[in-house]
Protein backbone atom coordinates (compact mmCIF):
# COMPACT_ATOMS: atom_id res chain seq x y z
CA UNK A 1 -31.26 4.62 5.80
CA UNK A 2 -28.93 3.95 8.84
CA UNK A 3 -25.43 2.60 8.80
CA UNK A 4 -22.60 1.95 10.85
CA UNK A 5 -19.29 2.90 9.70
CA UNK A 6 -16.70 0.44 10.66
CA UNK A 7 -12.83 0.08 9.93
CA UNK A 8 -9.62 -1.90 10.81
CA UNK A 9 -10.69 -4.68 13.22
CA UNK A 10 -7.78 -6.53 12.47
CA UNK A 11 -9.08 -9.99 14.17
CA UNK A 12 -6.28 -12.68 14.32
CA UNK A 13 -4.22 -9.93 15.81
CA UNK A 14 -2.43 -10.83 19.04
CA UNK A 15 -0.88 -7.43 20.66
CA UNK A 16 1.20 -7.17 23.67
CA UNK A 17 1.75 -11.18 23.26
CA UNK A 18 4.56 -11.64 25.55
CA UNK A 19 2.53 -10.22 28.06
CA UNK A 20 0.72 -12.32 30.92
CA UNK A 21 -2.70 -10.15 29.47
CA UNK A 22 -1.93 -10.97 25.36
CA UNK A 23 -4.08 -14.38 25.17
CA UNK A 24 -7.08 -11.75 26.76
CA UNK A 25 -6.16 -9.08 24.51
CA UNK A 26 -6.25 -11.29 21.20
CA UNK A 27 -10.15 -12.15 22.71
CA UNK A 28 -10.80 -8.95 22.96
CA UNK A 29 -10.39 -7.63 19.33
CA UNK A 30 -12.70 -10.82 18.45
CA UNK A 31 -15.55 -9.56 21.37
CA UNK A 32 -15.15 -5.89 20.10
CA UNK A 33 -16.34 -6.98 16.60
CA UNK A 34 -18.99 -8.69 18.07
CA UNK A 35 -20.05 -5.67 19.70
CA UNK A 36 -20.31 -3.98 16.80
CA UNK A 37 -22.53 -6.90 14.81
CA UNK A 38 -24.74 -6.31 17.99
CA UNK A 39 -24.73 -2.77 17.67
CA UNK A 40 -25.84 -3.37 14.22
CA UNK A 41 -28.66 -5.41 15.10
CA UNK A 42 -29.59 -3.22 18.24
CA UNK A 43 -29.81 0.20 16.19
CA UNK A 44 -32.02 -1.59 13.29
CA UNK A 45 -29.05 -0.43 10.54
CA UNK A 46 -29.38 -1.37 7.10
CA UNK A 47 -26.01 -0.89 6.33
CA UNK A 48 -22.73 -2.07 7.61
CA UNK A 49 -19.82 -0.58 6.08
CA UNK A 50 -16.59 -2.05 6.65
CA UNK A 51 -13.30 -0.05 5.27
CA UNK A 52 -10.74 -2.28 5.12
CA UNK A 53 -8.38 -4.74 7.36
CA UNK A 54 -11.39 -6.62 9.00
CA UNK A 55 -8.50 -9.39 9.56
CA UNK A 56 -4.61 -8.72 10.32
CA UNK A 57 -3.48 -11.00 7.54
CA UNK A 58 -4.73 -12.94 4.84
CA UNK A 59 -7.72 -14.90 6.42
CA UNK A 60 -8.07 -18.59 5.51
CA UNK A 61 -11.46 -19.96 4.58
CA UNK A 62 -12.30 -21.14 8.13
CA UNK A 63 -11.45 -17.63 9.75
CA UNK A 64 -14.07 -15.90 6.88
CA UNK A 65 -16.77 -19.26 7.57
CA UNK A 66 -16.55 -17.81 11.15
CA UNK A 67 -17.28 -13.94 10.14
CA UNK A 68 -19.82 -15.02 7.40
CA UNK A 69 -21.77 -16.76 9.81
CA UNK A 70 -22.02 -13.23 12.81
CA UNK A 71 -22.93 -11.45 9.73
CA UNK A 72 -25.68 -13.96 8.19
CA UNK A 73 -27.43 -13.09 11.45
CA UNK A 74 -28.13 -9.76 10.30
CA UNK A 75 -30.72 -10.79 7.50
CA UNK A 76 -31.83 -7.00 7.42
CA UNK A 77 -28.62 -5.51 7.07
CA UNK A 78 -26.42 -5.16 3.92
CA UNK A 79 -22.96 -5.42 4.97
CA UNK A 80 -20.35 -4.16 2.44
CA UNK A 81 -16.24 -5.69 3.01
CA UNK A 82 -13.38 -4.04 1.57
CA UNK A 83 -9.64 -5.75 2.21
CA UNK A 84 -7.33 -2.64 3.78
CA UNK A 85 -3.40 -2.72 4.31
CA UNK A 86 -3.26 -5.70 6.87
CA UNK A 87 -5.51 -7.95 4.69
CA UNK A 88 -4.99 -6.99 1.25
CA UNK A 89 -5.92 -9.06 -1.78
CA UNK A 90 -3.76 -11.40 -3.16
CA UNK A 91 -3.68 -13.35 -6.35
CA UNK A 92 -4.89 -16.70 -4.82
CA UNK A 93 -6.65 -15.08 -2.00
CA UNK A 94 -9.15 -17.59 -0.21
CA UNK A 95 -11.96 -14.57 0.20
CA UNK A 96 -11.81 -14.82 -3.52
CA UNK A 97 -13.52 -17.80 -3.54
CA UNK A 98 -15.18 -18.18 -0.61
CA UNK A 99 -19.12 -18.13 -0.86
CA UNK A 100 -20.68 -15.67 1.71
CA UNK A 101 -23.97 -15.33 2.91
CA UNK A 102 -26.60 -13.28 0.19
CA UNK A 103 -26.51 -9.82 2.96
CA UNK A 104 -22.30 -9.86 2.90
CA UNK A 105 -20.55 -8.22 -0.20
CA UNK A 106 -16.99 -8.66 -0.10
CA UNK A 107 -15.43 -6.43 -2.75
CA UNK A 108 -12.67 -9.31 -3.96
CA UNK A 109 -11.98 -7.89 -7.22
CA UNK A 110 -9.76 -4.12 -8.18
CA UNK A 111 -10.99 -1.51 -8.95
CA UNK A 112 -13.99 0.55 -8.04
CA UNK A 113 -17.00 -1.93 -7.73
CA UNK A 114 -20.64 -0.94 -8.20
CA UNK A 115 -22.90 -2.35 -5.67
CA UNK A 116 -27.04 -1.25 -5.50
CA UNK A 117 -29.21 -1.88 -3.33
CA UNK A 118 -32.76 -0.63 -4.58
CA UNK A 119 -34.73 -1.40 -1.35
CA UNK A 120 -32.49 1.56 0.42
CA UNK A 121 -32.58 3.88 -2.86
CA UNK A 122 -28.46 3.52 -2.14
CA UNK A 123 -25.81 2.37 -3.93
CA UNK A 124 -22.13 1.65 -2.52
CA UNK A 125 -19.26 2.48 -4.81
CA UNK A 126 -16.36 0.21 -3.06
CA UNK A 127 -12.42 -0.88 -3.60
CA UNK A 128 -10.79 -2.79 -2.15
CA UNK A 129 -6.79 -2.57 -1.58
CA UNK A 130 -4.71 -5.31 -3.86
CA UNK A 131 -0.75 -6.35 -4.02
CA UNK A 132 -0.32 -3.06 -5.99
CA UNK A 133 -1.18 -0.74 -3.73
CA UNK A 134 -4.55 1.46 -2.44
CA UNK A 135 -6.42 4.01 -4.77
CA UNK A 136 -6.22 6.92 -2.62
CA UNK A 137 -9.53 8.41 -2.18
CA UNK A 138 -9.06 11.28 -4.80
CA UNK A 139 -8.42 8.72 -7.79
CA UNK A 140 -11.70 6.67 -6.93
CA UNK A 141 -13.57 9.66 -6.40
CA UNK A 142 -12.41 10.39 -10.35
CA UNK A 143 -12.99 7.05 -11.22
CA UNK A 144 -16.41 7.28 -10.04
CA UNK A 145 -16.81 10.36 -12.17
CA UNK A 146 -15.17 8.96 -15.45
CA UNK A 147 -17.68 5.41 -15.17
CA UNK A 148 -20.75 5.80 -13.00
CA UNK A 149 -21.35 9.48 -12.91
CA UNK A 150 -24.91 10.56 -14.11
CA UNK A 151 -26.06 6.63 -15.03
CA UNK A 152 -26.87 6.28 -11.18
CA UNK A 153 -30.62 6.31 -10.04
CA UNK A 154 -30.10 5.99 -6.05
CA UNK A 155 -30.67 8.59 -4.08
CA UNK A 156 -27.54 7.69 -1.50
CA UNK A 157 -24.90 7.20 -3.09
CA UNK A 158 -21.92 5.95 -0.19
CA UNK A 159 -18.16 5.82 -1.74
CA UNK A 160 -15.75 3.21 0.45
CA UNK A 161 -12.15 3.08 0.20
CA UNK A 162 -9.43 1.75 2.41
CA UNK A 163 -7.09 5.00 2.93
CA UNK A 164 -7.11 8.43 1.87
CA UNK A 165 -3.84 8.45 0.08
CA UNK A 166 -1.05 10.56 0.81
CA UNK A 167 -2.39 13.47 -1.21
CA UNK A 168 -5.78 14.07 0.34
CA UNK A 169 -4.45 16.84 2.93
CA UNK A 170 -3.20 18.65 -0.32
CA UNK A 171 -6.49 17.92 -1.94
CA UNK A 172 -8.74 19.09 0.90
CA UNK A 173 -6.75 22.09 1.47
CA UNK A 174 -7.26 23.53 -2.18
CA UNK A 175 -10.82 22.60 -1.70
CA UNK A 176 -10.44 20.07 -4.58
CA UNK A 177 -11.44 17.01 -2.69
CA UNK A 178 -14.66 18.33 -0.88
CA UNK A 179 -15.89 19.31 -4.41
CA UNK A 180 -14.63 15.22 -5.52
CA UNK A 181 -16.68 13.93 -2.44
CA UNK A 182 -19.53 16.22 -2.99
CA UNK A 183 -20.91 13.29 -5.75
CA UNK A 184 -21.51 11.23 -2.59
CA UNK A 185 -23.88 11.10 0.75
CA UNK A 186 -20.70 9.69 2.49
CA UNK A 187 -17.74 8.23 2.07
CA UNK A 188 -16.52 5.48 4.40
CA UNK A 189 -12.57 5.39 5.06
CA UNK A 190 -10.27 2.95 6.15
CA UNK A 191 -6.36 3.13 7.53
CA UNK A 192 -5.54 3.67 11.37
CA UNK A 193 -5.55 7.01 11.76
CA UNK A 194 -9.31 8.53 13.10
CA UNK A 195 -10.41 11.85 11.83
CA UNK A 196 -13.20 13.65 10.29
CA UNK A 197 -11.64 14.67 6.61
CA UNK A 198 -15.37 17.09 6.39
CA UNK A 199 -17.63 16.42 8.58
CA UNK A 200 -20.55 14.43 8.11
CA UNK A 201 -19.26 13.84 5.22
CA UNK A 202 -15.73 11.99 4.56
CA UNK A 203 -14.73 9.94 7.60
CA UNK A 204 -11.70 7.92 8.33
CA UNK A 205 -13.03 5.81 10.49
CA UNK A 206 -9.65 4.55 12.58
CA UNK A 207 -9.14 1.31 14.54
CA UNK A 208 -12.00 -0.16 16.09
CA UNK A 209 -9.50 -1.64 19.08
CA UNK A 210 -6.21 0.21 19.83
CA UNK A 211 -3.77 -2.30 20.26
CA UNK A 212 -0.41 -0.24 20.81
CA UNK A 213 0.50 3.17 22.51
CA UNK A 214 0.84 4.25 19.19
CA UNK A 215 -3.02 4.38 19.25
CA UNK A 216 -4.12 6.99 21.76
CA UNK A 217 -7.88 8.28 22.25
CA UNK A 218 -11.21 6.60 22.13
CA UNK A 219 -12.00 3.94 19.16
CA UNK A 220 -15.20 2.86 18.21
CA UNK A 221 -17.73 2.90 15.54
CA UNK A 222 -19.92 5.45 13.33
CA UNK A 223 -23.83 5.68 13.19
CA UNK A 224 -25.61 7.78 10.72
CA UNK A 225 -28.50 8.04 9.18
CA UNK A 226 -28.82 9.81 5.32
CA UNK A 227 -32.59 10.86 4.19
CA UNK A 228 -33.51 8.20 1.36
CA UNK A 229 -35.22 11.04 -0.16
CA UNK A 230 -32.48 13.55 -0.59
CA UNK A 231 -29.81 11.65 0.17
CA UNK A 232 -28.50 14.14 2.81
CA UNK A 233 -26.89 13.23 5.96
CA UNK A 234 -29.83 13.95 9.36
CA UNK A 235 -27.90 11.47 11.76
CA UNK A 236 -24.12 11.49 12.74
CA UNK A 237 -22.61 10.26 15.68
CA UNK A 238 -19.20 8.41 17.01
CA UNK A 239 -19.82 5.54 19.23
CA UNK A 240 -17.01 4.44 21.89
CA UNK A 241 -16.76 0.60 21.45
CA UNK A 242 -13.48 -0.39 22.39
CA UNK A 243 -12.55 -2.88 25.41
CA UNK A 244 -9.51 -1.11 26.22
CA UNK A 245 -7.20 2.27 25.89
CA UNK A 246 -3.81 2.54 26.05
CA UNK A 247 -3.23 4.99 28.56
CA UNK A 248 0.26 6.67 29.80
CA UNK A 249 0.45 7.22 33.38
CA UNK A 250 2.40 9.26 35.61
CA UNK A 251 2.82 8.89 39.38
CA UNK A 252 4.81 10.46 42.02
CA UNK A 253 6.58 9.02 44.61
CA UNK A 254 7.61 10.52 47.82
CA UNK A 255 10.34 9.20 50.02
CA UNK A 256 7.18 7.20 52.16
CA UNK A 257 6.16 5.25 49.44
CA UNK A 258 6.97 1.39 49.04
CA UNK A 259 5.89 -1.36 47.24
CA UNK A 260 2.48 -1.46 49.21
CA UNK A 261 1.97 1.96 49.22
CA UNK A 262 3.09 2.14 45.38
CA UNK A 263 0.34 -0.98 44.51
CA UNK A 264 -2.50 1.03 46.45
CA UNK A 265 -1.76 4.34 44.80
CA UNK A 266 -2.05 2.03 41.59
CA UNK A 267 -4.89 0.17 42.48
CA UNK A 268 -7.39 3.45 42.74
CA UNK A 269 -5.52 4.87 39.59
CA UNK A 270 -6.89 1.71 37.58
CA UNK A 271 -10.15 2.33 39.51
CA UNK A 272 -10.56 5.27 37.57
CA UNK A 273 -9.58 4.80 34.46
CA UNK A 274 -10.23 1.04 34.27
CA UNK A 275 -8.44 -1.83 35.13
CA UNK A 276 -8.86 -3.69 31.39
CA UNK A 277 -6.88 -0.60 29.94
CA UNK A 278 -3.17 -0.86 29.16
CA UNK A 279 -0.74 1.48 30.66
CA UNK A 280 2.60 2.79 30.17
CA UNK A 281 3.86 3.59 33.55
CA UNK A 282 6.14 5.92 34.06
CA UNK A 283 7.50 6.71 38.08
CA UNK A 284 9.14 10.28 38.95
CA UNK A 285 10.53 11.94 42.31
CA UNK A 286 12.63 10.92 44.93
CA UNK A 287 12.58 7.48 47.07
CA UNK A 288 14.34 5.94 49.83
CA UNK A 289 17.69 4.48 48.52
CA UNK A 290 16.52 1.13 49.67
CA UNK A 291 13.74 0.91 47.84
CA UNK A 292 13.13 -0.66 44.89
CA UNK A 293 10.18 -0.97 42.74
CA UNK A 294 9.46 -4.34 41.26
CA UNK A 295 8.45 -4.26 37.59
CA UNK A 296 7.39 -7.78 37.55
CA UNK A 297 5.20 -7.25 40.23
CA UNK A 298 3.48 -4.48 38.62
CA UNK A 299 3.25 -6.28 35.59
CA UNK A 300 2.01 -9.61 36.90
CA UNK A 301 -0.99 -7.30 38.57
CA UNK A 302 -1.97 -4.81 35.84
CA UNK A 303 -1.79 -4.32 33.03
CA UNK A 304 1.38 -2.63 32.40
CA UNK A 305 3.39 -2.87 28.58
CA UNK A 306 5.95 -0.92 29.80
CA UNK A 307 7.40 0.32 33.11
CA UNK A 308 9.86 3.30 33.43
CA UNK A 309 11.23 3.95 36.43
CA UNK A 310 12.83 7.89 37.21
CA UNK A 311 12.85 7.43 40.60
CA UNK A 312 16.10 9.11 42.36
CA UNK A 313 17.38 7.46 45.78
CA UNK A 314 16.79 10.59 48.75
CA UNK A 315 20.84 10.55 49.77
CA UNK A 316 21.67 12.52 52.68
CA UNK A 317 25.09 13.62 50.38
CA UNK A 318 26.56 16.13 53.79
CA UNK A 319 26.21 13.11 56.09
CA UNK A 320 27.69 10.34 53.25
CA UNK A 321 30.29 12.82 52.24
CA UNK A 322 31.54 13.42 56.07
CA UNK A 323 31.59 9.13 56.68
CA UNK A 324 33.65 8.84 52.73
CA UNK A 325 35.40 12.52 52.51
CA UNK A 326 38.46 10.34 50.59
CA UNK A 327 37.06 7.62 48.65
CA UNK A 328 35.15 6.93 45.66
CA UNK A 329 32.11 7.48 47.26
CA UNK A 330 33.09 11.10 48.33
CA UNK A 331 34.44 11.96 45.00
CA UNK A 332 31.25 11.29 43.34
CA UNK A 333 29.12 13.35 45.75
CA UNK A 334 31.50 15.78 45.42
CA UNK A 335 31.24 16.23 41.88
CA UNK A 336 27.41 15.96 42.00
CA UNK A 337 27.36 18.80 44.83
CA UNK A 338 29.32 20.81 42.47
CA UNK A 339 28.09 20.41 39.50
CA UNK A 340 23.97 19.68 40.71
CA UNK A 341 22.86 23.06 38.64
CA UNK A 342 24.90 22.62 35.42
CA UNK A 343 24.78 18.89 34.96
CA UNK A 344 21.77 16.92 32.84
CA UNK A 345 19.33 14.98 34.31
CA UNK A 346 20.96 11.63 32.93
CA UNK A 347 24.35 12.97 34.11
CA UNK A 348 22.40 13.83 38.01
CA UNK A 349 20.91 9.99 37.49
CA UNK A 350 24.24 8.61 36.45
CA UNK A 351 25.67 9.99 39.66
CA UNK A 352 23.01 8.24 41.54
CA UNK A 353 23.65 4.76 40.56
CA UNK A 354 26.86 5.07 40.39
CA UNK A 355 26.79 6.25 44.16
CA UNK A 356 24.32 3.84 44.63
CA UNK A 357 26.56 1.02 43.30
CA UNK A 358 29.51 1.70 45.14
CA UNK A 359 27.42 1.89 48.71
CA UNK A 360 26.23 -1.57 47.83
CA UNK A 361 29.74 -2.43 47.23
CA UNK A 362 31.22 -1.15 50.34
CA UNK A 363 28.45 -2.61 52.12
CA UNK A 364 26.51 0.70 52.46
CA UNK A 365 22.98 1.88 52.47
């Protein structure tokens, strides 16, 4: 039996929106999940597992029409929905209501929910998150135990929850929660944090699409495939699928770079790491004093979400200090020259604008 594990799609979501890319962006977390029905279709899975926050709110009946319909076009695949932190279920809830296609199981009620599928000798233990909070993964996994535990007949038996709960690093540590999990062939996790709880075994899945620098590393998608026989795992595999990273970058300047120089050095940067990625860009070392480094620019020609600029101006301190030995200007080189090896850098870079300010004042360069 093959599945792909999915989790945290989030579609409606529009990140970096005051940016000139956010209208792209907001299309891309809609084409990522549209890779992954593909995907589906492509490896020949029978089972789609999605743990939680499939929307970033609470989707209206034309927003689930639209998803029902990609996933109607898998007539061979079960897919299994649970609602995660960004889409949780509420009291009048449209999914509660809404009719999906016979394939698409969207766990709309609490509590752990039963679901067999006898063709695939599996059955899918699911629950959804509600107003009152998430099960963590420990408490369904007892659940399980107290109401389905020796009446099951299925050979693969897949538990999917949307987080692990705040306990499970306690729980895994003392060995407790690999000997919970052991019931099951897999268990699917949601929540936005990727990682392998045991391998093979108990996956959080992650985000599908990063959408903030707060999401670093590859996203994608799961693929296994679990013996119907045995129920044992002899497939596993994580499959990149995001359109974009979020990427910090560093670069260097030198006292010859410019603007052009600056938007070439950029240009083969992006080359390499791909111009649909999102980058925070961060400039060090020392420039000319008269140059300036337009953020805008940048911004209106990559993809940029934020621009830090740690430049320092290249003075020539002996030759300003001999034309300003009296003034302001000379008392703040000066102080700098004296104090260059105790002082912070945000005291050295205070020095700098302020020298930099009062040149501009007096006319300087």
């Amino acid at each position: 039996m093959r599945f792909i594990h999915v989790s945290d799609v989030r579609l409606g979501l529009n990140p970096d929106s005051e940016k000139k890319w956010g209208r792209q962006r907001a299309k891309e977390l809609k084409t990522t999940f549209k890779r992954v029905v593909d995907k589906v279709s492509e490896e020949g899975c029978d089972l789609l597992l999605i743990s939680g926050s499939l929307f970033s709110h609470q989707p209206v009946s034309a927003e689930l029409a639209e998803v029902n319909r990609m996933l109607a076009a898998l007539p061979g695949t079960e897919v299994v929905i649970i609602a995660g932190r960004s889409d949780m279920l509420r009291r009048n809830a449209p999914v509660r209501s809404f009719c999906f296609a016979p394939n698409v199981h969207y766990v709309s009620e609490p509590g752990l929910t039963e679901l067999k599928f006898p063709a695939l000798n599996t059955t899918v233990y699911a629950a959804s998150r509600t107003e009152t909070g998430a099960e963590s993964v420990t408490k369904l996994s007892e659940e399980y135990r107290n109401r389905f535990a020796g009446k099951e007949n299925a050979a693969i038996r897949i538990l999917l929850a949307p987080e692990c709960g705040s306990g499970c690093g306690a729980a895994l540590s003392d060995g407790s929660l690999k000997e919970l999990l052991s019931a099951f062939s897999y268990t699917a996790i949601g929540g936005t944090e990727r990682r392998e709880l045991i391998p093979e075994r108990a996956v959080c899945a992650g985000t599908v699409e990063p959408v903030s620098m707060g999401e670093p590393g590859e996203h994608g998608i799961y693929l296994g495939d679990l013996s119907p026989a045995s129920g044992r795992m002899i497939g596993f595999s994580f499959l990149p699928i995001a359109a974009a990273s979020y990427i910090p970058l560093l670069i260097n300047v030198t006292e010859d770079t410019d603007t052009a120089s600056l938007m070439k050095l950029l240009a083969g940067e992006m080359d390499k790491r791909g111009r649909n990625n999102v980058y925070r860009l961060r400039l060090s070392g020392k420039r000319r004093p008269e140059t300036e480094f337009s953020a805008q620019l940048l911004e209106d020609t990559y993809r940029i979400e934020e621009f830090v600029d740690e430049t320092e101006p290249q003075y020539d301190f002996s030759a300003l200090f001999a034309e300003h030995p009296q003034d302001m200007i000379g008392f703040y080189i000066s102080r700098l020259m004296k104090q260059d090896e105790e002082m912070s850098e945000i005291g050295k870079k205070a020095m700098y604008y302020g020298i930099h300010a009062l040149l501009k004042t007096a006319g300087g360069k």
